[in-house]
Protein backbone atom coordinates (compact mmCIF):
# COMPACT_ATOMS: atom_id res chain seq x y z
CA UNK A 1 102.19 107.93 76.73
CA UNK A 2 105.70 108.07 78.47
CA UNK A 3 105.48 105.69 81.84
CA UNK A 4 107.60 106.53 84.91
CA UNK A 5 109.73 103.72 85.80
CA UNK A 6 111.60 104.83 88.56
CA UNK A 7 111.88 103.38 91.34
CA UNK A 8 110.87 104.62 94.43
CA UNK A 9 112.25 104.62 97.75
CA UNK A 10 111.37 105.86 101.68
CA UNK A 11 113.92 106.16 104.35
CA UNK A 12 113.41 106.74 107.77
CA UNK A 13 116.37 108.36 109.68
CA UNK A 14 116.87 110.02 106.51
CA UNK A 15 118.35 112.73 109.16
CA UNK A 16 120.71 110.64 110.86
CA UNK A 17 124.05 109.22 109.84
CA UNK A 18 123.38 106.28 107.67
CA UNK A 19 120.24 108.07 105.91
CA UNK A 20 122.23 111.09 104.08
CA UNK A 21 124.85 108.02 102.40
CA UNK A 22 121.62 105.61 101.49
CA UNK A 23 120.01 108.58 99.99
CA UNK A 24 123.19 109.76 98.33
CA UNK A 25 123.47 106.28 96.81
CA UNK A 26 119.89 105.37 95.63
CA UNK A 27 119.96 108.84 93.82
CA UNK A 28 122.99 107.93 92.13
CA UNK A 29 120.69 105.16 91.28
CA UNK A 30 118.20 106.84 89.54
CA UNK A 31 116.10 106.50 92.64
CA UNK A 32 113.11 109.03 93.73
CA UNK A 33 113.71 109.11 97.29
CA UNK A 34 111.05 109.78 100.10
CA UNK A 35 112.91 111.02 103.29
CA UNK A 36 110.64 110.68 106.78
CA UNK A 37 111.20 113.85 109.20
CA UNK A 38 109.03 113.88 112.64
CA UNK A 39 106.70 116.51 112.51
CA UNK A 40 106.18 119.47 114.93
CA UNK A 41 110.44 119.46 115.15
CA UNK A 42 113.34 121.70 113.08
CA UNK A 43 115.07 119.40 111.55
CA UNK A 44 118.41 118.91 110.68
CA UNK A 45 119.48 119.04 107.62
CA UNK A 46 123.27 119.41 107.79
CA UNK A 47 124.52 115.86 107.34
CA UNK A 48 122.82 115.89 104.12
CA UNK A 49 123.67 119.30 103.20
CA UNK A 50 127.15 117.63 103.84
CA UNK A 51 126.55 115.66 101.08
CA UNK A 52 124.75 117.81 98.61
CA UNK A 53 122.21 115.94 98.27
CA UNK A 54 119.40 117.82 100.71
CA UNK A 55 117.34 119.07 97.94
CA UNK A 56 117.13 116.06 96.07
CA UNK A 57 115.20 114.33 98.50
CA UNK A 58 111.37 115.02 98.88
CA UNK A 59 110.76 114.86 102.90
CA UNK A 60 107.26 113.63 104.50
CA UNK A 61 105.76 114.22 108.01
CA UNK A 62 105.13 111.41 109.82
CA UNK A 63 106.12 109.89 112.90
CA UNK A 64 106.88 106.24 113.78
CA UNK A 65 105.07 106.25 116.68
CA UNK A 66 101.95 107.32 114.83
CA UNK A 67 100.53 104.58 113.02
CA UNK A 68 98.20 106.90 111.24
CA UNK A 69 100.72 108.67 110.03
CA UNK A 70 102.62 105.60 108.68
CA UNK A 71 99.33 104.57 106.79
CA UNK A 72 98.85 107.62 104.69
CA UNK A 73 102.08 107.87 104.10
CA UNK A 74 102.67 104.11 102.81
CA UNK A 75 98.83 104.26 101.35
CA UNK A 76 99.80 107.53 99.33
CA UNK A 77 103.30 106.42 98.18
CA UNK A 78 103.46 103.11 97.95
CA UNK A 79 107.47 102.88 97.87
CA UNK A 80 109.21 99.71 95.77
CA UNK A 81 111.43 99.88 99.10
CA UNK A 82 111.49 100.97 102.35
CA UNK A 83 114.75 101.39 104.83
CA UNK A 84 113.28 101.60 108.20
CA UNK A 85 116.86 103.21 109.49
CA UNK A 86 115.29 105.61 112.61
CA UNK A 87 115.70 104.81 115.84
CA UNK A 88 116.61 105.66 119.44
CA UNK A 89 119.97 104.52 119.40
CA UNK A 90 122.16 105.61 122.10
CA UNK A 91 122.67 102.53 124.75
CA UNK A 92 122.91 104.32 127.77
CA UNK A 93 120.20 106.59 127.10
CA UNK A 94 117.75 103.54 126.46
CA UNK A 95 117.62 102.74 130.41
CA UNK A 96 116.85 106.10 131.20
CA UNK A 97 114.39 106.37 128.32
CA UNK A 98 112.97 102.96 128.20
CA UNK A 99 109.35 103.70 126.81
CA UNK A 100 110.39 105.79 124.35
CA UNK A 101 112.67 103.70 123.35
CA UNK A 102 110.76 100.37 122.67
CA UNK A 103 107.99 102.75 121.64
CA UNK A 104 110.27 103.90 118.53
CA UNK A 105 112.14 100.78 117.62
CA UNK A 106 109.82 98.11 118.54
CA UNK A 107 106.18 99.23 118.00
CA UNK A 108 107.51 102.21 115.37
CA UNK A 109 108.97 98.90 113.08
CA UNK A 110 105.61 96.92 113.88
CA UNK A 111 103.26 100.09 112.68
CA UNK A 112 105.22 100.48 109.55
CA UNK A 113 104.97 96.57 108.71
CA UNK A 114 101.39 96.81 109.17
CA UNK A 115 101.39 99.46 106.93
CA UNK A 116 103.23 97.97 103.87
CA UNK A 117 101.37 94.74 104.51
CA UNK A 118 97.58 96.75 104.37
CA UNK A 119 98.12 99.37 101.55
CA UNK A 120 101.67 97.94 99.63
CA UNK A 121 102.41 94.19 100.30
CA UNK A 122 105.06 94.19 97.18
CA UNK A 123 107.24 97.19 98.95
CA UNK A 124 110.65 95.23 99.90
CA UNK A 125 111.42 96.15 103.58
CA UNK A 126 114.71 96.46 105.12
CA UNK A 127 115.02 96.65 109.21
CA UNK A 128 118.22 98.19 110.53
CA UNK A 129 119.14 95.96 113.18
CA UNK A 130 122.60 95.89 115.85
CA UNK A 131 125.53 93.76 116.88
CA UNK A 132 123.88 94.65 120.42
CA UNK A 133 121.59 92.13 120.16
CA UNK A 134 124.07 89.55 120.41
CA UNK A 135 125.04 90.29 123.90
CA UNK A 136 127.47 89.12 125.68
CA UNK A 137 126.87 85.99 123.56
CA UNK A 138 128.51 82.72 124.94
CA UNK A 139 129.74 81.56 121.99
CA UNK A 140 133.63 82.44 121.01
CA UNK A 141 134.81 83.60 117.97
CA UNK A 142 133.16 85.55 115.19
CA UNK A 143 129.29 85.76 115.31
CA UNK A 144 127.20 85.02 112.13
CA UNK A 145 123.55 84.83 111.56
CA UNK A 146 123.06 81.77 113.72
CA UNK A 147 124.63 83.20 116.68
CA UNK A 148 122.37 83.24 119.32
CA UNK A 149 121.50 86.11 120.92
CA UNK A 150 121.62 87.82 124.34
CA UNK A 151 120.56 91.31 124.33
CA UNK A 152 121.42 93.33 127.76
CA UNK A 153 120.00 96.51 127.18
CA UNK A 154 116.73 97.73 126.91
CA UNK A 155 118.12 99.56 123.35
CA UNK A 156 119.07 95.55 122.38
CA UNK A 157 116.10 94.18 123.61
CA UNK A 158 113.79 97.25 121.28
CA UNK A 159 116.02 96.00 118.30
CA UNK A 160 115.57 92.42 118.98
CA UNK A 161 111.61 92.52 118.68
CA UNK A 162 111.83 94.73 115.43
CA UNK A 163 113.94 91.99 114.14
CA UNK A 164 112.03 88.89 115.41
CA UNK A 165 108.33 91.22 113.96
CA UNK A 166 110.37 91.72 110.77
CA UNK A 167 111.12 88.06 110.25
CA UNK A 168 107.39 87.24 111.67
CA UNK A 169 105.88 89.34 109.06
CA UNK A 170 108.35 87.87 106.16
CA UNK A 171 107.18 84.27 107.13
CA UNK A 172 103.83 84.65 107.90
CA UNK A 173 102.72 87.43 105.02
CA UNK A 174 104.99 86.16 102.79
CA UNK A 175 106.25 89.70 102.39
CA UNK A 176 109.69 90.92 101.41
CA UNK A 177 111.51 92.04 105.07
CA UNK A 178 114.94 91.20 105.74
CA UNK A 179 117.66 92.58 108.57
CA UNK A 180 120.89 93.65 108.36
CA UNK A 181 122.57 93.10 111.46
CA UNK A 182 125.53 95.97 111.67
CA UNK A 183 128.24 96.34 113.79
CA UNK A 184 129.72 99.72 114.37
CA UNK A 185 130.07 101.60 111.76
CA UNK A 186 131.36 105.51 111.30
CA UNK A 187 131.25 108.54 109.07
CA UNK A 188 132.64 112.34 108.99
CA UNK A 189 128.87 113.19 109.85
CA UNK A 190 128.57 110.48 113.23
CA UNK A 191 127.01 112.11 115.79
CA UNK A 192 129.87 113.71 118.41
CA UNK A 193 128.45 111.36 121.46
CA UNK A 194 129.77 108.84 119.37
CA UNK A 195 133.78 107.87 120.95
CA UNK A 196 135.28 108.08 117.06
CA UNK A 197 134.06 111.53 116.42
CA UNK A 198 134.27 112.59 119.99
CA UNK A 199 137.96 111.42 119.86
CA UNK A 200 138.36 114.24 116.04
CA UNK A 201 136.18 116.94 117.86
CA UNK A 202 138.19 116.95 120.97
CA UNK A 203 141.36 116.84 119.13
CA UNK A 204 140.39 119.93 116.85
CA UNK A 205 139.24 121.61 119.78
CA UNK A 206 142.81 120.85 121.64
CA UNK A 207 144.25 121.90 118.38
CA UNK A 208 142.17 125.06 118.33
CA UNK A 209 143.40 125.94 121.88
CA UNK A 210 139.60 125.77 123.17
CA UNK A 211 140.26 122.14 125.20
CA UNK A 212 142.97 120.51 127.37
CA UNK A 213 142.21 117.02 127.45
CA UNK A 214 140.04 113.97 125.99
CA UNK A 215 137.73 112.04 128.40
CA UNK A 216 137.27 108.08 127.41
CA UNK A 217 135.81 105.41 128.83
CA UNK A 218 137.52 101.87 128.65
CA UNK A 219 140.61 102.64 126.42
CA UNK A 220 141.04 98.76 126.08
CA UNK A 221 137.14 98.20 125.00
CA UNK A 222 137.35 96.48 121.05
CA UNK A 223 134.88 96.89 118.46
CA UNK A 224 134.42 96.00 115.22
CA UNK A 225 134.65 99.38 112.81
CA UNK A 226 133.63 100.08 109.72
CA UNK A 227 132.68 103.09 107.01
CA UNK A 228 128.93 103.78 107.05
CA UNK A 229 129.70 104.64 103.10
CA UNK A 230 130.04 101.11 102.79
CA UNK A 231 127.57 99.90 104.79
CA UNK A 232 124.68 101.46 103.08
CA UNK A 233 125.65 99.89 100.24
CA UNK A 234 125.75 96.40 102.10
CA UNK A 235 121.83 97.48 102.99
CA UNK A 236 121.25 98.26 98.75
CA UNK A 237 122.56 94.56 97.93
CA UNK A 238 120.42 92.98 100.76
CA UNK A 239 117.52 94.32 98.81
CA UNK A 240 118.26 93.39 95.49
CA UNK A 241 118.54 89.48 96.36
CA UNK A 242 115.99 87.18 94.97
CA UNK A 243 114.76 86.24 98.43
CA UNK A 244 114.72 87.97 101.45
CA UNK A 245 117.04 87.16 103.99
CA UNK A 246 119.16 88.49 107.44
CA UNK A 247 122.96 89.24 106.77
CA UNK A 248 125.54 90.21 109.28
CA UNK A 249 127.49 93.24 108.28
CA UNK A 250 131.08 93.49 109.22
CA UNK A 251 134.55 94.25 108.75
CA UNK A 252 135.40 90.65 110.80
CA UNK A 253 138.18 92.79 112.38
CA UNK A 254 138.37 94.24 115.95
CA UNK A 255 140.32 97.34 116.92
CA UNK A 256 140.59 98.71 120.72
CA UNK A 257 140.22 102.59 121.17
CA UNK A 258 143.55 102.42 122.81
């Protein structure tokens, strides 16, 4: 009798930016991959069609905010790995959209803990988590996993408690959760509210003759940027360690938009 050893793997966000290269590289893997998509929504599918990889995936309904949904899906599967990658993530938005937003990233990350811990305690979780958690830290110089934090948005503060529930569940379970905290990362398929791909779009659209000008924000404003490509497979090592633990993912290096 032949046995299936492949592992298995679910990513929420699959849709997003970070979701099409994770998918793209746990294929590559040998990897079956699970992709979440909300239901009742038409979904996106052209930053993995960007990558060729959109039928390779195998997508399931479900919805982070319904914990039902998260049971069967966990209960029915019962992934080797699970990228919790989805989330409300535009800053700005998050004050105007508070609820929904610690509904998604707070209580979405708690419902799918609970879920692995009730029907698939050996599934190794990993918890997207932000550089906006840190704040406007006190502390000078670069930040590392010890760096306190200071979150000053209600986007940060949604991130914080998935992180603090993912390290609650590691420690008190005795499950396999871990965080990688990422700074800003980018990708031909970031979303255009994004300032690196709403710098290319304007540009082709000045190009194109259908714009006159770019509007920025603080020109002088310095983050630290990376590829998403790369960062994905920063999130594939975290995974494979012996132990579960929180890693910072960075470049180290600032750059201004100026």
């Amino acid at each position: 009798m032949l046995v299936n050893f492949m592992k298995t793997a679910l990513i929420t966000g699959i849709l997003g930016q970070d979701g099409p290269y994770l998918a793209q590289l746990l294929l590559e893997k040998g990897y079956k991959v699970y992709g979440l998509i909300r239901r009742y929504t038409n979904p996106n599918f052209s930053n993995l069609d960007y990558l060729g990889i959109t039928d390779k995936v195998e997508f399931i309904q479900g919805d982070l905010i319904d914990e039902a949904s998260l049971l069967n899906i966990i209960k029915s599967i019962k992934p080797d790995e699970v990228y919790n990658l989805a989330a409300q993530s535009f800053v700005g938005s998050s004050w105007d959209q508070s609820k929904l937003t610690t509904e998604v990233n707070s209580l979405g990350t708690l419902y799918l803990l609970n879920a692995i811990k009730l029907f698939s305690p050996t599934t190794k979780f990993y918890q997207a988590s932000t550089s906006e958690m840190f704040g406007n830290s006190s502390l000078q110089g670069l930040q590392d996993e010890e760096t306190p934090f200071h979150p000053r948005s209600p986007y940060a503060i949604s991130k914080l408690y998935a992180y603090w529930i993912t390290n609650n569940f590691k420690e008190s379970y005795g499950m396999f959760c871990c965080n990688g905290i990422l700074f800003n990362h980018e990708s031909p398929i970031r979303g255009k509210e994004f300032v690196t791909r709403k710098i290319t779009d304007a540009v082709a659209r000045i190009k194109l003759g259908l714009a006159k000008e770019i509007r920025l924000g603080n020109l002088d404003s310095r983050r630290d940027w990376g590829f998403a490509g790369d960062y994905v497979k920063a999130m594939y090592l975290i995974m494979q360690q012996e132990k579960p633990e929180n890693f910072i993912v960075s470049t180290g290096v600032t750059h201004s938009i100026r």
